[in-house]
C-alpha atoms as a PDB file:
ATOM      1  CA  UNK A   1      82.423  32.663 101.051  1.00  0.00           C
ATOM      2  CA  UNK A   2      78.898  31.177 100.372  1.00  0.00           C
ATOM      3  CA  UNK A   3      77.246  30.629  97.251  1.00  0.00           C
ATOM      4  CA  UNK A   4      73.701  32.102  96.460  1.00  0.00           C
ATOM      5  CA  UNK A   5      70.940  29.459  96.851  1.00  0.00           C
ATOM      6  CA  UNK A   6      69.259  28.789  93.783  1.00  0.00           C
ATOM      7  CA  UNK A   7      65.929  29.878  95.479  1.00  0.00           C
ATOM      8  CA  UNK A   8      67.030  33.545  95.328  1.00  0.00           C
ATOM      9  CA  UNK A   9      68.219  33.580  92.098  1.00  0.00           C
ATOM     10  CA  UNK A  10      65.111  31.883  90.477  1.00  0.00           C
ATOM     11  CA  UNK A  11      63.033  34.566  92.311  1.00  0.00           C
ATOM     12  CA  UNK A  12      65.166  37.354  91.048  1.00  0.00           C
ATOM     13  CA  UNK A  13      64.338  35.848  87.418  1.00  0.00           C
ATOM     14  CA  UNK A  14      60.573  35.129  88.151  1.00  0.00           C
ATOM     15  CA  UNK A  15      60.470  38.691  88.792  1.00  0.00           C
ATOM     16  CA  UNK A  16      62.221  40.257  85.793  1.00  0.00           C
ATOM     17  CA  UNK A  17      59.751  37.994  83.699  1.00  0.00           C
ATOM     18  CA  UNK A  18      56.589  39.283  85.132  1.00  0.00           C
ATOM     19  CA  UNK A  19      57.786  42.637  85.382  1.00  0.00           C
ATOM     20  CA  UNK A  20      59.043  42.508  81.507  1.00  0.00           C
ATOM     21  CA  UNK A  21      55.168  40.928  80.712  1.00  0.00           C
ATOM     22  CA  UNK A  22      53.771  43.551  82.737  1.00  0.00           C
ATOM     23  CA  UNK A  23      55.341  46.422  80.475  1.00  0.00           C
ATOM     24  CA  UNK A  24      54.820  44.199  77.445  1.00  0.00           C
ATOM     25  CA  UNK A  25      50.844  43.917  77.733  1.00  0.00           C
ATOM     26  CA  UNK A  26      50.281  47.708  79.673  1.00  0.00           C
ATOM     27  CA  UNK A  27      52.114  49.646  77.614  1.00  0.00           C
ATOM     28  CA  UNK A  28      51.502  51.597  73.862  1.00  0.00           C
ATOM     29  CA  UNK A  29      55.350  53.068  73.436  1.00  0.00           C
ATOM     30  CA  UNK A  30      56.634  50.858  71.402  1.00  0.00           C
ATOM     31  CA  UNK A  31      60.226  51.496  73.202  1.00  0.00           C
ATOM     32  CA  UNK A  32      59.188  50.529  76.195  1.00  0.00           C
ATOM     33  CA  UNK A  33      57.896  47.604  74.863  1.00  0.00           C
ATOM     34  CA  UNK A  34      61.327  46.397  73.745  1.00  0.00           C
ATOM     35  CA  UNK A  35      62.619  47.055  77.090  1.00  0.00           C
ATOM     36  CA  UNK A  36      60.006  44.655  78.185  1.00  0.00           C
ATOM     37  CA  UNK A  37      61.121  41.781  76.006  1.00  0.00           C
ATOM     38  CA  UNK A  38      64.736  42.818  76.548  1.00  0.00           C
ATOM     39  CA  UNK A  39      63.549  42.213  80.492  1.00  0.00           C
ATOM     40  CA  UNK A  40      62.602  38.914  79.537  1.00  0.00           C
ATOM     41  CA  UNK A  41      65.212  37.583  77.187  1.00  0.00           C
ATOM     42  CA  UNK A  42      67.402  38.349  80.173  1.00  0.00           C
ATOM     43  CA  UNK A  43      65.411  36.933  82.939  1.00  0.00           C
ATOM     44  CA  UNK A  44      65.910  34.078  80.788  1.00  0.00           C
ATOM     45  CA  UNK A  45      69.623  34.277  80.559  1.00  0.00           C
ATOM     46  CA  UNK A  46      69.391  34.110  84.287  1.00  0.00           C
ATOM     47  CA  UNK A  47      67.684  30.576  84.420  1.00  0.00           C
ATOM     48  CA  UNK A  48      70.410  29.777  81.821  1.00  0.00           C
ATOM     49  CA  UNK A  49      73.533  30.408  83.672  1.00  0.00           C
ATOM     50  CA  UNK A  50      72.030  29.910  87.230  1.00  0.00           C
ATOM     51  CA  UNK A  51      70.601  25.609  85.940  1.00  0.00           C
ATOM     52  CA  UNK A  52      73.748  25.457  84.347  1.00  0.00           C
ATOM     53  CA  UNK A  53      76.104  26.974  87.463  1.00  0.00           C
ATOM     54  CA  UNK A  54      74.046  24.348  89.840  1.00  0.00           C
ATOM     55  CA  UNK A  55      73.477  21.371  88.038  1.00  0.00           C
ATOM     56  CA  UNK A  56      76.395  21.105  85.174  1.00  0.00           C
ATOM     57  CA  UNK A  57      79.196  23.090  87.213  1.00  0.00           C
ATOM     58  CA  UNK A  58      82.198  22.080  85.011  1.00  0.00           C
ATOM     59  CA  UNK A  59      80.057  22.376  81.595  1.00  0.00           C
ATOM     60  CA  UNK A  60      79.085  25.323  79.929  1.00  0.00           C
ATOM     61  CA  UNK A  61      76.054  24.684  77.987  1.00  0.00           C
ATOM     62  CA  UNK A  62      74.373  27.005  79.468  1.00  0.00           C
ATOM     63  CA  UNK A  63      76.925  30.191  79.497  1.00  0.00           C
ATOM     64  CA  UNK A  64      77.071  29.224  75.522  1.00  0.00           C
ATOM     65  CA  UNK A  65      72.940  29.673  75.276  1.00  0.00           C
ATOM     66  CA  UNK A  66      73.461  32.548  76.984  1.00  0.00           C
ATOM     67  CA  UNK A  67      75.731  34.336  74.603  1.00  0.00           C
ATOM     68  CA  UNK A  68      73.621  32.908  71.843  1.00  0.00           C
ATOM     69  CA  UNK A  69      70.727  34.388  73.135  1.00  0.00           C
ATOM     70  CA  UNK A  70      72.353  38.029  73.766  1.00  0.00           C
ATOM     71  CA  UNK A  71      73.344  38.140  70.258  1.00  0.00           C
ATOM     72  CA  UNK A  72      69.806  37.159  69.274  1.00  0.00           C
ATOM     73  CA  UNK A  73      68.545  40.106  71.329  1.00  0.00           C
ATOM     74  CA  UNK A  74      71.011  42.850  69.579  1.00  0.00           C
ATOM     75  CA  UNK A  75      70.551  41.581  66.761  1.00  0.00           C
ATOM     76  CA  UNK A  76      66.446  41.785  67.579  1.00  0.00           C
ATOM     77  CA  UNK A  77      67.005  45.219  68.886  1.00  0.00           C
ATOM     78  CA  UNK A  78      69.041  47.483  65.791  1.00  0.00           C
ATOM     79  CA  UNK A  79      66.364  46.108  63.800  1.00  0.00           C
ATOM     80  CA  UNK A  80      63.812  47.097  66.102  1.00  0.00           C
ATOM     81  CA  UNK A  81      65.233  50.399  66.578  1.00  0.00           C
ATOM     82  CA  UNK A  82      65.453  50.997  62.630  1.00  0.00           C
ATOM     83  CA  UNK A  83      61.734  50.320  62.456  1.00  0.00           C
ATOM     84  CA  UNK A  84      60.738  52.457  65.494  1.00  0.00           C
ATOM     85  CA  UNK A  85      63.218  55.274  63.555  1.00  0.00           C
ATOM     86  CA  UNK A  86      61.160  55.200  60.609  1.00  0.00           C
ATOM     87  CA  UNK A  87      57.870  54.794  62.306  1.00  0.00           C
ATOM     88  CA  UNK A  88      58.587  58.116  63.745  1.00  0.00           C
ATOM     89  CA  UNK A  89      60.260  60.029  60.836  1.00  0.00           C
ATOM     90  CA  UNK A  90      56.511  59.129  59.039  1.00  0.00           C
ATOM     91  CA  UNK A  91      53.775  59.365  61.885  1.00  0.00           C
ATOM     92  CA  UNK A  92      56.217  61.618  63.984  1.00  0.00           C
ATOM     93  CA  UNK A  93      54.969  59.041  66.998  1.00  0.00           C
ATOM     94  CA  UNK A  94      56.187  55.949  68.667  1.00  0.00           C
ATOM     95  CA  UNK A  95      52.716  55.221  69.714  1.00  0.00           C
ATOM     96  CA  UNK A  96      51.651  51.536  69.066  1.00  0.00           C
ATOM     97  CA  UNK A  97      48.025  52.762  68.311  1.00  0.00           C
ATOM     98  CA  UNK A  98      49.681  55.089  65.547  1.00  0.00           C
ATOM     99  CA  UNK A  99      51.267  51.994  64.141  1.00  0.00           C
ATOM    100  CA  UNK A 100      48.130  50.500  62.902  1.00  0.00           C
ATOM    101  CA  UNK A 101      48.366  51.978  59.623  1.00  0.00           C
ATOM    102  CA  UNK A 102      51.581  50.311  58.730  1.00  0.00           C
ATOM    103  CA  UNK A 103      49.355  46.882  58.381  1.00  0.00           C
ATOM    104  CA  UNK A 104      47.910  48.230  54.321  1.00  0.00           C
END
């Protein structure tokens, strides 16, 4: 059985990071612009366990990042998710233009 090279899986995580940028700087729904981030926190992961896999194979510095960083991101998303709730229950949008108001 053969092991991935680390080419492939770096280019798998180049692309989740411009594809989560891409949604982060085109788009107005605020939703879909935690998806984005939530693209790139995990493209990120990806570096993580893929350095850590090839370089330190009988540490796991990088698996522990990894899990530190997921539990960043949950935590990142409920309280994103409570704010989008209540942006909607008051401007009955989750338009990022409609959010301007929130600034006063």
């Amino acid at each position: 059985m053969s092991q991935t090279p680390l080419i492939q899986i770096l280019f798998l995580s180049v692309g989740l990071f411009f594809i989560g940028m891409y949604g982060l700087l085109t788009r107005r729904n605020v939703i879909t612009i935690l998806m984005s981030i939530e693209l790139i926190l995990n493209s990120v992961n990806i570096n993580f366990v893929a350095f850590n896999k090839y370089l330190y194979p009988h540490q796991l510095e990088g698996l522990f990042f990894t899990i530190f960083i997921i539990t960043i991101a949950a935590a990142e998303a409920a309280v994103a998710i409570a704010i989008i709730i209540n942006l909607y229950r008051s401007h009955h949008s989750v338009d990022v233009e409609d959010a301007n108001e929130l600034k006063w």
